[in-house]
PDB file of N, CA and C in Angstrom:
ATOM      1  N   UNK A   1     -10.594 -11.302 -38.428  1.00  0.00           N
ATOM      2  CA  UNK A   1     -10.664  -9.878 -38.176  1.00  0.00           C
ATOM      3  C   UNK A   1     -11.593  -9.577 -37.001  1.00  0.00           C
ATOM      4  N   UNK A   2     -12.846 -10.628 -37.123  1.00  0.00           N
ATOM      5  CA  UNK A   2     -13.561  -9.806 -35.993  1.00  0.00           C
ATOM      6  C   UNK A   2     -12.839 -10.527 -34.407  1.00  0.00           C
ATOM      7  N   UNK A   3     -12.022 -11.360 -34.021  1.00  0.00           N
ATOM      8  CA  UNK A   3     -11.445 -11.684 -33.581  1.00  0.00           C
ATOM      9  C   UNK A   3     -10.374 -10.725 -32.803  1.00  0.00           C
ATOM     10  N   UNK A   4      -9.403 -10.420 -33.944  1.00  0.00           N
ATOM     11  CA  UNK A   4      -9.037  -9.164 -33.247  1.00  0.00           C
ATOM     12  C   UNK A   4     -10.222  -7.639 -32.838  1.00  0.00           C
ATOM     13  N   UNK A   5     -11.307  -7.451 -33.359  1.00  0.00           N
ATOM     14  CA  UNK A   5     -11.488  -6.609 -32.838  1.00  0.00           C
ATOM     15  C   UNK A   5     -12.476  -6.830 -31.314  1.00  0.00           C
ATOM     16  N   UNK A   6     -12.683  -7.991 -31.098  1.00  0.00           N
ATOM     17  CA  UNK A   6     -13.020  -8.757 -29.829  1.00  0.00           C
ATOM     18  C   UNK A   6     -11.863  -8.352 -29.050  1.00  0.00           C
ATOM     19  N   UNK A   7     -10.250  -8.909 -28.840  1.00  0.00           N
ATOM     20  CA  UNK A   7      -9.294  -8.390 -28.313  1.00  0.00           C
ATOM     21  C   UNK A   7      -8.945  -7.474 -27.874  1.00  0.00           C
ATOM     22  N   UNK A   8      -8.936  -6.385 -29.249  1.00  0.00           N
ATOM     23  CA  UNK A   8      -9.062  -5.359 -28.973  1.00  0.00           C
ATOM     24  C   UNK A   8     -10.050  -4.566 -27.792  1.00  0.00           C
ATOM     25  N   UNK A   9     -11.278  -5.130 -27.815  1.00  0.00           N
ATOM     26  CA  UNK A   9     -11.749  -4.440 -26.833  1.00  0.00           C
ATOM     27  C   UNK A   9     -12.051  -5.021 -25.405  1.00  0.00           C
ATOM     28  N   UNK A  10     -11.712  -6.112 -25.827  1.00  0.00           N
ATOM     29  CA  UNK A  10     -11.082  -6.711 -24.184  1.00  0.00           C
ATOM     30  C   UNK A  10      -9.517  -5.963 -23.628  1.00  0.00           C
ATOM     31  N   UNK A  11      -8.476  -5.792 -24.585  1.00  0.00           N
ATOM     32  CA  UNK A  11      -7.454  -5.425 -23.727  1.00  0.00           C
ATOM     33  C   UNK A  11      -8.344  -3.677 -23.335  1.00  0.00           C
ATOM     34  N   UNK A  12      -8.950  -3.290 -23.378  1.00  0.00           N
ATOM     35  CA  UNK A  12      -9.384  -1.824 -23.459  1.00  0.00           C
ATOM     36  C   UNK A  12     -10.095  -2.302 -22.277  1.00  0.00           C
ATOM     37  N   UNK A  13     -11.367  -3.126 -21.929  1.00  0.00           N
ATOM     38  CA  UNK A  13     -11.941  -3.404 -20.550  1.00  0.00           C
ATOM     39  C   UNK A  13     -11.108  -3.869 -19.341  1.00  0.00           C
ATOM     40  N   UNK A  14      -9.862  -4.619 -19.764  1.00  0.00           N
ATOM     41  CA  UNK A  14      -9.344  -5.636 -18.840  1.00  0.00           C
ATOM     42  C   UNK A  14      -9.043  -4.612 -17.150  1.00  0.00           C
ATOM     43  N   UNK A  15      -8.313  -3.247 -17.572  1.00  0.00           N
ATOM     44  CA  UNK A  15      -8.064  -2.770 -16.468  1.00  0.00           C
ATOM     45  C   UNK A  15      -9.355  -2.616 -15.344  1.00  0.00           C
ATOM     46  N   UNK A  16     -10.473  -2.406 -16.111  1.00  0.00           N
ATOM     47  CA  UNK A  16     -12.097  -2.317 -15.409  1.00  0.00           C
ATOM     48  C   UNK A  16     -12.075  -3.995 -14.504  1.00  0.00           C
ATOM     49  N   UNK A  17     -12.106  -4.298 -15.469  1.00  0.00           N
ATOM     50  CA  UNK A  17     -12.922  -5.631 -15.394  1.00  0.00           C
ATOM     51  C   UNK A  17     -12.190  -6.896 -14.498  1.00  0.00           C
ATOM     52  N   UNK A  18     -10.881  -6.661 -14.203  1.00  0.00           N
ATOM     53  CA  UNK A  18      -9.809  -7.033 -13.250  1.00  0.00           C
ATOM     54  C   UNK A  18     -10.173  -6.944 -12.135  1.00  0.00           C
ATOM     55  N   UNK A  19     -10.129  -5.859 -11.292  1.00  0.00           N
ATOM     56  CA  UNK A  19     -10.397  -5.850 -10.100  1.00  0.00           C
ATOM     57  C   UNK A  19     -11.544  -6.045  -9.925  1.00  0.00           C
ATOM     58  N   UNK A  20     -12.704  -5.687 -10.741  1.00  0.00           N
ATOM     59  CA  UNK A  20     -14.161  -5.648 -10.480  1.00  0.00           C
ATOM     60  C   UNK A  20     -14.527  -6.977 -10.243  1.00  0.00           C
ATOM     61  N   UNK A  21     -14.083  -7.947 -11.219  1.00  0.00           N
ATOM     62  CA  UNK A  21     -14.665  -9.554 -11.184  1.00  0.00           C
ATOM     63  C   UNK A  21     -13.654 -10.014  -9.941  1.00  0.00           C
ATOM     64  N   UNK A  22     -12.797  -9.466  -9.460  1.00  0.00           N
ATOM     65  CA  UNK A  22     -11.889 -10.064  -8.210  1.00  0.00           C
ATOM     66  C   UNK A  22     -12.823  -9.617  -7.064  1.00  0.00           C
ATOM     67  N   UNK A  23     -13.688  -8.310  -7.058  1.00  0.00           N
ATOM     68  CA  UNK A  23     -13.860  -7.854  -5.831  1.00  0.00           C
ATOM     69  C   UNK A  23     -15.223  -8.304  -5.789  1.00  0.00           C
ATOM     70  N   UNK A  24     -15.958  -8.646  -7.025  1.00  0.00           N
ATOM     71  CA  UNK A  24     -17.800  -9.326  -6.925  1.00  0.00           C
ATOM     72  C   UNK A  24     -17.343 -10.819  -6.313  1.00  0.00           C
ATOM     73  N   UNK A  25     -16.434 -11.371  -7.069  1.00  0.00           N
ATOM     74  CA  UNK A  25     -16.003 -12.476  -6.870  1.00  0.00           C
ATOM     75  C   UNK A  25     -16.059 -12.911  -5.201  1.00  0.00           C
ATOM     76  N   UNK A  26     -14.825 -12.120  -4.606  1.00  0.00           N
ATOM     77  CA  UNK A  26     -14.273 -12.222  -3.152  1.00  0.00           C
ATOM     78  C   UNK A  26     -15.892 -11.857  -2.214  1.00  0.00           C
ATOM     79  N   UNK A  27     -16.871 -11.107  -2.503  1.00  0.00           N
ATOM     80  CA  UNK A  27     -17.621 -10.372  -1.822  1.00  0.00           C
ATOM     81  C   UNK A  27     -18.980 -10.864  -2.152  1.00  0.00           C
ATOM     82  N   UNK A  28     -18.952 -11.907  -3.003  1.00  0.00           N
ATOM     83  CA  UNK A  28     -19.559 -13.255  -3.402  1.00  0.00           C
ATOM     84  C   UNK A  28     -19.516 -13.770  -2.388  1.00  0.00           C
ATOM     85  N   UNK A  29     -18.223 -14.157  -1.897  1.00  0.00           N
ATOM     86  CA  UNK A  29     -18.151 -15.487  -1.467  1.00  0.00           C
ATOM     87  C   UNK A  29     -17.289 -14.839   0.435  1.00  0.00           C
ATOM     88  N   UNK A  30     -17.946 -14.141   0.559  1.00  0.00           N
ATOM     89  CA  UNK A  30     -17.637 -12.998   2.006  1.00  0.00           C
ATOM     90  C   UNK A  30     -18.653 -14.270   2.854  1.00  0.00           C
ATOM     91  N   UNK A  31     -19.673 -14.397   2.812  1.00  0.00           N
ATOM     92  CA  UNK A  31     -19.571 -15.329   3.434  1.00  0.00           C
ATOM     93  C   UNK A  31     -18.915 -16.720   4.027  1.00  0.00           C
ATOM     94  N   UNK A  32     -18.481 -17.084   3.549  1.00  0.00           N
ATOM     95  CA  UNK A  32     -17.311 -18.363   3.944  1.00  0.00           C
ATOM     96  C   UNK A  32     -16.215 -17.554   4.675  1.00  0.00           C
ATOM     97  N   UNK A  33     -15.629 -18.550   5.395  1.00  0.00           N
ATOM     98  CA  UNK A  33     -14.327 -18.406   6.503  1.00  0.00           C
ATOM     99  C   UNK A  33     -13.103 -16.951   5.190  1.00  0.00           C
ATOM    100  N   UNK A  34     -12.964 -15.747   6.117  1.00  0.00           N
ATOM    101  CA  UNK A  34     -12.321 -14.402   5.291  1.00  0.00           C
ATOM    102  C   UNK A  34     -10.930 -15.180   4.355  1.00  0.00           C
ATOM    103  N   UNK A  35     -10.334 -16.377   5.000  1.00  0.00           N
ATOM    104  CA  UNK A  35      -9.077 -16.708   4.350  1.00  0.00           C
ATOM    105  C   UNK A  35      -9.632 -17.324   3.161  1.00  0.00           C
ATOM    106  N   UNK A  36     -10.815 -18.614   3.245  1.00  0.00           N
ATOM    107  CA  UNK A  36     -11.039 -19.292   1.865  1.00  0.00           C
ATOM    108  C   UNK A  36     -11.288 -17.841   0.729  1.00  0.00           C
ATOM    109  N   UNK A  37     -12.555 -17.103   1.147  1.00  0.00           N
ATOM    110  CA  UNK A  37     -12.890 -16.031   0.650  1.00  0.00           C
ATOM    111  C   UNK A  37     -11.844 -15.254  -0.438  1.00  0.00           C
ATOM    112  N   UNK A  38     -10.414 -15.263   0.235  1.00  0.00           N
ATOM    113  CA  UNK A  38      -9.165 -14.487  -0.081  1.00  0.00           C
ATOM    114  C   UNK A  38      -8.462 -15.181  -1.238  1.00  0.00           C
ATOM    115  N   UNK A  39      -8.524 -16.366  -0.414  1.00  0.00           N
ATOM    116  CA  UNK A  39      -7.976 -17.416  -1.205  1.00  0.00           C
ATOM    117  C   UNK A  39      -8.475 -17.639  -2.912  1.00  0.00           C
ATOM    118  N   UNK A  40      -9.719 -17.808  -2.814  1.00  0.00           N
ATOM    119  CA  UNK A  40     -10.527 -18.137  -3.887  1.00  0.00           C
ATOM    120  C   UNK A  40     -10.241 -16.664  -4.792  1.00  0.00           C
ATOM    121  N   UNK A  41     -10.396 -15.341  -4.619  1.00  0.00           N
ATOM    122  CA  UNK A  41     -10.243 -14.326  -4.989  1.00  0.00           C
ATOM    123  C   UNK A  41      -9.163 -14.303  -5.635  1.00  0.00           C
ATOM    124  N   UNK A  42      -8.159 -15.144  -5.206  1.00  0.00           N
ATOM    125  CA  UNK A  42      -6.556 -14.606  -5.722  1.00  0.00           C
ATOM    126  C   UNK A  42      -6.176 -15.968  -6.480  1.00  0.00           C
ATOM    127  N   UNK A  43      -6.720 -17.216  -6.510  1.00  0.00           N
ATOM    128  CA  UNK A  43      -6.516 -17.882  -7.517  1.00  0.00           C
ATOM    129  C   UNK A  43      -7.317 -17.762  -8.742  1.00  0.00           C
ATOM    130  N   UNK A  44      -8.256 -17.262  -8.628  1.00  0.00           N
ATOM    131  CA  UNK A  44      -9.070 -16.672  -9.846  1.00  0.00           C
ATOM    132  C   UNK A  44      -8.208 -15.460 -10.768  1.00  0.00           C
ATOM    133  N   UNK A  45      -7.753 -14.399 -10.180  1.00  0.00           N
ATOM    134  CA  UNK A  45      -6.927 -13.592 -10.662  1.00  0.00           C
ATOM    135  C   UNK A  45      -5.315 -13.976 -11.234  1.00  0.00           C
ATOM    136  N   UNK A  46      -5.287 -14.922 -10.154  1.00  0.00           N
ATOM    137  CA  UNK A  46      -3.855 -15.771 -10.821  1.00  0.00           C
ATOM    138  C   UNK A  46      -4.102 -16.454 -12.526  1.00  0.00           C
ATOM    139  N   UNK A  47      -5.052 -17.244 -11.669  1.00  0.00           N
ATOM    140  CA  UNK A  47      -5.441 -18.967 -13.120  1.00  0.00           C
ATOM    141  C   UNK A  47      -6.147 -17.404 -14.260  1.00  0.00           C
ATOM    142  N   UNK A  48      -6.694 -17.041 -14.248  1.00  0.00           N
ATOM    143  CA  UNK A  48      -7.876 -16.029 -15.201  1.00  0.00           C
ATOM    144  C   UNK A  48      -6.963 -15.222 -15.558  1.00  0.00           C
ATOM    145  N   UNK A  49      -6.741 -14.094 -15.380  1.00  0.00           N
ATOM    146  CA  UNK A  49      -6.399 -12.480 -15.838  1.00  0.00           C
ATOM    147  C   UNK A  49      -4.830 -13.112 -15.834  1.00  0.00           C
ATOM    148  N   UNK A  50      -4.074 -13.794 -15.279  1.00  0.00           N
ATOM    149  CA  UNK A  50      -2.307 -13.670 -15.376  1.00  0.00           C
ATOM    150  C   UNK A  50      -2.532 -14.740 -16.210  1.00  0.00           C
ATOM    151  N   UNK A  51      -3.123 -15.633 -16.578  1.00  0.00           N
ATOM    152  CA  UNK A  51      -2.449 -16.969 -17.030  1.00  0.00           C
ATOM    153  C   UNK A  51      -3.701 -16.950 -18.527  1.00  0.00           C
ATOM    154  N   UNK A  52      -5.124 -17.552 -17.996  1.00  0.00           N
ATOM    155  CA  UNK A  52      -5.874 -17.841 -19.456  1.00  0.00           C
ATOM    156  C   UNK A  52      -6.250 -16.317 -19.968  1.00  0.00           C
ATOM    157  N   UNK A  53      -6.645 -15.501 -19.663  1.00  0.00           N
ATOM    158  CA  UNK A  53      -6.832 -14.015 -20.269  1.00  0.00           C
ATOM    159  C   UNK A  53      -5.138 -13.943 -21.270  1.00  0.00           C
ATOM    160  N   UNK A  54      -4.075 -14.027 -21.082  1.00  0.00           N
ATOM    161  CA  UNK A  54      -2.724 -13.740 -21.941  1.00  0.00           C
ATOM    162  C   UNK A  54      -2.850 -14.432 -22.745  1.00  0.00           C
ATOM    163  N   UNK A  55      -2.987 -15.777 -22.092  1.00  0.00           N
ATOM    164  CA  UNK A  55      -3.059 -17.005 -23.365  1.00  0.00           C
ATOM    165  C   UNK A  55      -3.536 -16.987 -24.111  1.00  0.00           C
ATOM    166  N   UNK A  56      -5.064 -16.363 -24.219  1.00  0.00           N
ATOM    167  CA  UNK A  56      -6.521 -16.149 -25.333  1.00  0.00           C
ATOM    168  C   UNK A  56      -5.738 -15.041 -25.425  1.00  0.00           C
ATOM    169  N   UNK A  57      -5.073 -14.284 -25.159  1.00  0.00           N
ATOM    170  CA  UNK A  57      -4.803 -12.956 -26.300  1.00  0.00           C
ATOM    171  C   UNK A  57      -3.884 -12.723 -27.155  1.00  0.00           C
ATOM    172  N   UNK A  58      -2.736 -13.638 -27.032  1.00  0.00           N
ATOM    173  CA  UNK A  58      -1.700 -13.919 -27.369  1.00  0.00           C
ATOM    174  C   UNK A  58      -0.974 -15.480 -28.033  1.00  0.00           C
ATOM    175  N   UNK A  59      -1.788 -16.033 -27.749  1.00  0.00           N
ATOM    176  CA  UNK A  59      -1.589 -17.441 -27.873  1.00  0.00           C
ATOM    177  C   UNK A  59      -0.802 -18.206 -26.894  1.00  0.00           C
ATOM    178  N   UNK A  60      -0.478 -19.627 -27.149  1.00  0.00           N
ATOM    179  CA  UNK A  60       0.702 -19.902 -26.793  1.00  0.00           C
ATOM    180  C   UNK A  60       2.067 -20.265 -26.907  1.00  0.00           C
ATOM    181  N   UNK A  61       1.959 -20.018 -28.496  1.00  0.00           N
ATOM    182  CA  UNK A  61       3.559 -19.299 -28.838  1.00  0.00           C
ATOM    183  C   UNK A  61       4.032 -17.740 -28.317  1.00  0.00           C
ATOM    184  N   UNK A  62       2.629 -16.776 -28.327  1.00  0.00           N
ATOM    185  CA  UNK A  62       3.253 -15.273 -28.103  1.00  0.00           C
ATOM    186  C   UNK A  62       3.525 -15.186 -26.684  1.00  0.00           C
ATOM    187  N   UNK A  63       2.607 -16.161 -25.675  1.00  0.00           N
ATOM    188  CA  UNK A  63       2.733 -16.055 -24.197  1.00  0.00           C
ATOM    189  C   UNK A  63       4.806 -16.566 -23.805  1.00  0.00           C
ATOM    190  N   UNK A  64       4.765 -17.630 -24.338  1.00  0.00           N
ATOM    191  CA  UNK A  64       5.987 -18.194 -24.394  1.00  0.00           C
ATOM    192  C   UNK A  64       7.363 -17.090 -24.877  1.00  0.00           C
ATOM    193  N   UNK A  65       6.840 -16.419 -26.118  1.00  0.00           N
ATOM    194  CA  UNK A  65       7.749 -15.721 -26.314  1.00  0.00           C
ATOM    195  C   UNK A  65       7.475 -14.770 -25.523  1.00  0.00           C
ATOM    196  N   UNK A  66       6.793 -13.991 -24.821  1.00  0.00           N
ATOM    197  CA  UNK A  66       6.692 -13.037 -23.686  1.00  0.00           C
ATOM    198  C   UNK A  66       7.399 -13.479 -22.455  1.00  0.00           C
ATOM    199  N   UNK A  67       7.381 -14.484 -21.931  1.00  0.00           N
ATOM    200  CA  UNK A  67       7.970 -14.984 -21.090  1.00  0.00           C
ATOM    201  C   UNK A  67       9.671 -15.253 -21.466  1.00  0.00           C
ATOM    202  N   UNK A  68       9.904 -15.273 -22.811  1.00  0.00           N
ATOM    203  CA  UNK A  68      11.214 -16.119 -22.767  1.00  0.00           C
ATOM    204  C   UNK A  68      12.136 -14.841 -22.721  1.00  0.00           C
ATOM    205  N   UNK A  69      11.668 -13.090 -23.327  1.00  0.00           N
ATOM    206  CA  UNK A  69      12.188 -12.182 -23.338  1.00  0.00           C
ATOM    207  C   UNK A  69      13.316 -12.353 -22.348  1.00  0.00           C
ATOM    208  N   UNK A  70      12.940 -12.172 -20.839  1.00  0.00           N
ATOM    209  CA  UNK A  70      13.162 -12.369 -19.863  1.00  0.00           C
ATOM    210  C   UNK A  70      14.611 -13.472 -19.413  1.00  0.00           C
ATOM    211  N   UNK A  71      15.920 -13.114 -19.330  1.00  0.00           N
ATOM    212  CA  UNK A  71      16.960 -14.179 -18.988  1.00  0.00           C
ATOM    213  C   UNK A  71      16.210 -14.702 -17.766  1.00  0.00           C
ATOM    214  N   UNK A  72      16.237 -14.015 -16.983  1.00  0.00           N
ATOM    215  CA  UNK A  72      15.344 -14.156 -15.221  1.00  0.00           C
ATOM    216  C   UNK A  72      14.400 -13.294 -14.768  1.00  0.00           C
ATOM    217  N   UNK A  73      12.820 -14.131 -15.583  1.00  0.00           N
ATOM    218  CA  UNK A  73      12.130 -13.375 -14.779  1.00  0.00           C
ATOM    219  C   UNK A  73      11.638 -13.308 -13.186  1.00  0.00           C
ATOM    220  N   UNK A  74      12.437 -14.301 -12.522  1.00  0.00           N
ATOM    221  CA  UNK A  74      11.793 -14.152 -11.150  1.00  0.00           C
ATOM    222  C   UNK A  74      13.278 -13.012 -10.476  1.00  0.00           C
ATOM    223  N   UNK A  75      14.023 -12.657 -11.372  1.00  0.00           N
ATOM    224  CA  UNK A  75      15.400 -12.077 -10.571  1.00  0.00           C
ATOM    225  C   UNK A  75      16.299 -13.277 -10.214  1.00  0.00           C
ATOM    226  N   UNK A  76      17.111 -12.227  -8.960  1.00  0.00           N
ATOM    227  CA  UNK A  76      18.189 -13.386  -9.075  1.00  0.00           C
ATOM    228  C   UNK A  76      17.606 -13.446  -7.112  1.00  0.00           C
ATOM    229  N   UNK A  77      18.118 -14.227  -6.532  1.00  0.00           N
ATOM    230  CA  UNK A  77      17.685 -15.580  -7.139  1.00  0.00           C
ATOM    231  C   UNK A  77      16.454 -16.053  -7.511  1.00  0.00           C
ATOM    232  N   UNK A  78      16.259 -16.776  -8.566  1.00  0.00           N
ATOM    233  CA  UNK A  78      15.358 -17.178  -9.173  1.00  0.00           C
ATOM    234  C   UNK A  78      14.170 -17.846  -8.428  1.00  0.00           C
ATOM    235  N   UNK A  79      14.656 -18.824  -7.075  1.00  0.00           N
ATOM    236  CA  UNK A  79      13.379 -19.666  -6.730  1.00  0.00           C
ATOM    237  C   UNK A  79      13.080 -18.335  -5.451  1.00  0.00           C
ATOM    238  N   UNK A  80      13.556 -17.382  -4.496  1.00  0.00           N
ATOM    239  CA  UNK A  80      13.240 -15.935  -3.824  1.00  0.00           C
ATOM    240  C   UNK A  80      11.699 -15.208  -4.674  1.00  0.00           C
ATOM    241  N   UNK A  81      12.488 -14.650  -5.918  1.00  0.00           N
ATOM    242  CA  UNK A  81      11.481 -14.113  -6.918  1.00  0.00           C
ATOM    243  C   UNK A  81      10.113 -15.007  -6.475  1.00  0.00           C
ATOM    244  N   UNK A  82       9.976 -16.399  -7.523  1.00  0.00           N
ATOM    245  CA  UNK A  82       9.097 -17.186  -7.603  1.00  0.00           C
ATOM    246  C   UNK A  82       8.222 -17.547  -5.658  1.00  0.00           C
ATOM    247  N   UNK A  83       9.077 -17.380  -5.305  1.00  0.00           N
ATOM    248  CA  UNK A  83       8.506 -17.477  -4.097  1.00  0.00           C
ATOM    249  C   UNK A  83       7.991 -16.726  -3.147  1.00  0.00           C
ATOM    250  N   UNK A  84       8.358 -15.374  -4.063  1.00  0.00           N
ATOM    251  CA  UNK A  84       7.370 -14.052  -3.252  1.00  0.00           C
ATOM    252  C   UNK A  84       6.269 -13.920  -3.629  1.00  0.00           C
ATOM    253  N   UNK A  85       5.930 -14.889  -4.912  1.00  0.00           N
ATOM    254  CA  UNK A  85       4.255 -14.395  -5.419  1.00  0.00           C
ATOM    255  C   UNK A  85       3.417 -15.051  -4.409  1.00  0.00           C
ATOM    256  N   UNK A  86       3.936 -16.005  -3.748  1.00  0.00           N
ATOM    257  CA  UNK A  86       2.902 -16.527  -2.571  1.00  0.00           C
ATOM    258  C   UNK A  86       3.256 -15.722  -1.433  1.00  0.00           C
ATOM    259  N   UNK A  87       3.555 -14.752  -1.099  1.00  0.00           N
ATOM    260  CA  UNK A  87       4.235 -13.995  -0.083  1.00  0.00           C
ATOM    261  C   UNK A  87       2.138 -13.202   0.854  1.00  0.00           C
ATOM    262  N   UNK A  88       1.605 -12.610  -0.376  1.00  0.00           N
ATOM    263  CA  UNK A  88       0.101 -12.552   0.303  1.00  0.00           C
ATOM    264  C   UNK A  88      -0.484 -13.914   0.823  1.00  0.00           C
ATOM    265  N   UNK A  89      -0.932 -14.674   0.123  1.00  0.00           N
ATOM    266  CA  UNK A  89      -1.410 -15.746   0.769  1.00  0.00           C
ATOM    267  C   UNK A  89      -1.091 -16.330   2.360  1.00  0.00           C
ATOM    268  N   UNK A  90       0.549 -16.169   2.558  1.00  0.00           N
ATOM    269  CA  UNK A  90       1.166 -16.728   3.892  1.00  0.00           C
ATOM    270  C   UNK A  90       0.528 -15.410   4.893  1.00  0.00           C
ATOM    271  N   UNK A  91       0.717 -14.460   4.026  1.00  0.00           N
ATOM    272  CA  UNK A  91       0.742 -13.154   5.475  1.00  0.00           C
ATOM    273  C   UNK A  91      -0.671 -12.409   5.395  1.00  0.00           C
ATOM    274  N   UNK A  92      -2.159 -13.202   4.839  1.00  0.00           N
ATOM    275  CA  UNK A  92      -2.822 -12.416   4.941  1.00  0.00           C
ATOM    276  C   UNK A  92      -3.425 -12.849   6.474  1.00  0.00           C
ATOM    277  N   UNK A  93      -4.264 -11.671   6.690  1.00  0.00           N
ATOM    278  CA  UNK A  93      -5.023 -12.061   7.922  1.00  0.00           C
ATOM    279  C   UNK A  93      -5.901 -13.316   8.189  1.00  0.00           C
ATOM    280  N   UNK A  94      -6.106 -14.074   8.877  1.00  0.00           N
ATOM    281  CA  UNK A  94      -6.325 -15.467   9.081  1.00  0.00           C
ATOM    282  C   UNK A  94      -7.682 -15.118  10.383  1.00  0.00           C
ATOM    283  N   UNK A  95      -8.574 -14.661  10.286  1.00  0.00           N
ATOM    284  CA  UNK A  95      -9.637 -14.127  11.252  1.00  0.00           C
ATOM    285  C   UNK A  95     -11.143 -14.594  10.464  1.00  0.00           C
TER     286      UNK A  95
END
């Protein structure tokens, strides 16, 4: 029980606490070359908040069944979809 009510008030912070730990994070690390900086920012938000944040909230049967809803979740075509999530990384500014 107290478990869920831990959850509970994480899914209630997450919208805060998302961008905030992305932008201390990135502005952390503003020193180093702006692309690593970017870089590091957006695999943290990837690996963390999209991937282990669902997993700890859901498990990994409920993540799985969240995902399986989906005939195609990247659309059609399937490897396009999957291949636009790297679409920032290629086109951010490089300065």
């Amino acid at each position: 029980m107290e478990n869920l009510k831990l959850k509970k008030i994480a899914l209630i912070l997450a919208p805060i606490l998302t961008p905030l730990s992305v932008y201390l994070l990135m502005n952390a690390s503003a020193h180093l070359h702006h692309m690593l900086s970017f870089s590091i920012g957006y695999a943290i938000y990837w690996f963390f908040w999209c991937l282990a944040f669902p997993l700890w909230l859901l498990g990994r049967q409920g993540l799985k069944k969240m995902l399986k809803t989906s005939a195609e979740p990247f659309g059609r075509p399937a490897l396009l979809g999957a291949l636009l999530l790297f679409i920032p990384l290629i086109i951010s500014p490089c300065s």
